[in-house]
Protein backbone atom coordinates (compact mmCIF):
# COMPACT_ATOMS: atom_id res chain seq x y z
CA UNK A 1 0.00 0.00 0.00
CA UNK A 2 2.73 2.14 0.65
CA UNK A 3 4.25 1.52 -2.64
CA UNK A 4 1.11 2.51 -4.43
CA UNK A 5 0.24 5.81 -2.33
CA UNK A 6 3.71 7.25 -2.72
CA UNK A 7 4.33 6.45 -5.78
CA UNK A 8 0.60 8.08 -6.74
CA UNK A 9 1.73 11.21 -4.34
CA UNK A 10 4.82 12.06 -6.42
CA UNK A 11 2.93 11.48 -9.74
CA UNK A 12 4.64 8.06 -11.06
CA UNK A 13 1.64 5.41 -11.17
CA UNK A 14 3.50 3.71 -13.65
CA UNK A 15 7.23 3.79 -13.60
CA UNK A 16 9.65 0.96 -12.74
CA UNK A 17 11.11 1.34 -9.05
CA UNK A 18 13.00 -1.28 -6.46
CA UNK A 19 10.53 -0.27 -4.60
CA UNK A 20 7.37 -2.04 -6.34
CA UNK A 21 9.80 -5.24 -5.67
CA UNK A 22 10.41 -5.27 -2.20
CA UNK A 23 7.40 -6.82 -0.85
CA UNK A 24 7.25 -9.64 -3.19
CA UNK A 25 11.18 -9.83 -1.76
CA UNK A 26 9.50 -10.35 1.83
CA UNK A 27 7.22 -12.44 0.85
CA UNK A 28 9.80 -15.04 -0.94
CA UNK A 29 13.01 -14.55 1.52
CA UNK A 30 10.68 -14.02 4.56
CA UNK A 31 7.81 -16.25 4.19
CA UNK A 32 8.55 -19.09 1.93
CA UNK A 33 11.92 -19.47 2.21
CA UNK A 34 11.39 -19.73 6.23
CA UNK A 35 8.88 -22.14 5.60
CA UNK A 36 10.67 -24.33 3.34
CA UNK A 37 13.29 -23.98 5.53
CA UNK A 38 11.71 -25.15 8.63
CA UNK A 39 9.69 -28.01 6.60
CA UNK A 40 12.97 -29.38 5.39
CA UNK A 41 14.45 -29.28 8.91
CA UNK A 42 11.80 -31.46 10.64
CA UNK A 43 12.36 -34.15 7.70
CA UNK A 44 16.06 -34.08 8.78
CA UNK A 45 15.15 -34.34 12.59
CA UNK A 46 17.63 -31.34 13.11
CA UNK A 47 15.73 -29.23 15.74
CA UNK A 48 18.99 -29.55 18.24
CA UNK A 49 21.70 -28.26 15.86
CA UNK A 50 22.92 -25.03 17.01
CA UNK A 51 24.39 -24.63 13.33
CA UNK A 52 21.30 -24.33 12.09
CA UNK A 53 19.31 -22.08 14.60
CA UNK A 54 22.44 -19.94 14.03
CA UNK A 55 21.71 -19.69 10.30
CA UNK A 56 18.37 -19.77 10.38
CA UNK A 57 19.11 -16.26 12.90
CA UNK A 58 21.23 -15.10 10.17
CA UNK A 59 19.36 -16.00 7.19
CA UNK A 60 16.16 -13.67 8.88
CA UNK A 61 18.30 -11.19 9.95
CA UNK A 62 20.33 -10.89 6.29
CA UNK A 63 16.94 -11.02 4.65
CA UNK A 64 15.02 -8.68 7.17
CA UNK A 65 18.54 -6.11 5.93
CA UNK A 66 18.19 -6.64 2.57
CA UNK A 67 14.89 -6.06 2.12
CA UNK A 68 14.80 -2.83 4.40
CA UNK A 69 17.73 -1.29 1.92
CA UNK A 70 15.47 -2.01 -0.86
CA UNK A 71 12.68 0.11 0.32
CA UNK A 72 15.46 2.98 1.40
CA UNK A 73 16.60 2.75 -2.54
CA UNK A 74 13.36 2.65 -3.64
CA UNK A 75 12.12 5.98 -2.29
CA UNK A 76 15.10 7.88 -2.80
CA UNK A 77 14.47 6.42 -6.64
CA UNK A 78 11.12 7.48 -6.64
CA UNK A 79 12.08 11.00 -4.84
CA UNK A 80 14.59 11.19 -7.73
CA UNK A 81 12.23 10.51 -10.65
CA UNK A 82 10.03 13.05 -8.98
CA UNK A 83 13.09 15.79 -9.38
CA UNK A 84 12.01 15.91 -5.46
CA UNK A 85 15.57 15.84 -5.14
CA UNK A 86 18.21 16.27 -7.01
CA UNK A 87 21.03 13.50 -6.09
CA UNK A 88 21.05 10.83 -3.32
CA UNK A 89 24.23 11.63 -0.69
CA UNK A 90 25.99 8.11 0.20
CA UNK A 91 24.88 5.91 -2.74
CA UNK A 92 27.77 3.81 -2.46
CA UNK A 93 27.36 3.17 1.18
CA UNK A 94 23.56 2.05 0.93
CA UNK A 95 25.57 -0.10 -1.74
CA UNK A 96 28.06 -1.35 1.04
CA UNK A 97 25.25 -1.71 3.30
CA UNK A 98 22.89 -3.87 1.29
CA UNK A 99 26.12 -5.71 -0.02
CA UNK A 100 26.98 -6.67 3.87
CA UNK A 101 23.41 -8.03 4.76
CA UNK A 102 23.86 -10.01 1.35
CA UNK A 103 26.62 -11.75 2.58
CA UNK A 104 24.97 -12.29 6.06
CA UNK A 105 22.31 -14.12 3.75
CA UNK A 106 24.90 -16.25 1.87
CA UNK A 107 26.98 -17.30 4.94
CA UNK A 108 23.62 -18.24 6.88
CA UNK A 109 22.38 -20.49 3.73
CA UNK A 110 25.60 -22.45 3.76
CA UNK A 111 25.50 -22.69 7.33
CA UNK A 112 21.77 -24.33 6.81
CA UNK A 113 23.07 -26.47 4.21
CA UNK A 114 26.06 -27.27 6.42
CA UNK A 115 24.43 -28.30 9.46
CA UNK A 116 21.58 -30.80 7.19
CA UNK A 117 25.04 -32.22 5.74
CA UNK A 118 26.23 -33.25 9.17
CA UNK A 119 22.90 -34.12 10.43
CA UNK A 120 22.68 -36.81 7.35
CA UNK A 121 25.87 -37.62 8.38
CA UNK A 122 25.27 -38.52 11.91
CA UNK A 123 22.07 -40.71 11.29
């Protein structure tokens, strides 16, 4: 909704932002992937492995970042298209920011993946 309402306040119904992408964003990294996740844990019988509760902390916490820089980018886009300002201050470290919490992401999926391995492993 908020998406729709600012975009219709600064007069760009219809122009491509990140910001018309981050909730479907929370809905796959936050939701699904979560669920899937969790699903795929109780088949492995892994509720014990501090690994993965780790991860899993990591993985929401990477994903949560992520998509909370993609709604900061996505205004200042649409406040630029909307010559509501005229350049964004610290581009590269929203850049370095969202790049960190992507890593945080990537380190907590292999630690997921890691901690199923040595689960199958075990059993």
């Amino acid at each position: 909704m908020f998406y729709r309402e600012f975009t219709k306040a600064m007069d760009l119904e219809h122009v491509y932002t990140p910001l018309g992408l981050a909730h479907s964003h929370f809905l796959v990294l936050g939701v699904l992937f979560v669920l899937v996740f969790g699903l795929i844990n109780l088949k492995f019988n892994n509720e014990g492995s501090k690994l993965f509760k780790y991860g899993l902390i990591g993985y929401i916490v990477g994903a949560s970042g992520t998509g909370i820089m993609l709604v900061v980018r996505g205004i200042f886009d649409v406040l630029l298209q909307a010559k509501k300002i005229s350049e964004v201050s610290g581009d590269a470290a929203w850049s370095g920011i969202s790049g960190i919490f992507h890593i945080i992401l990537g380190i907590s999926i292999v630690m997921i993946f890691i901690s199923w391995l040595k689960n199958k492993n075990e059993n």
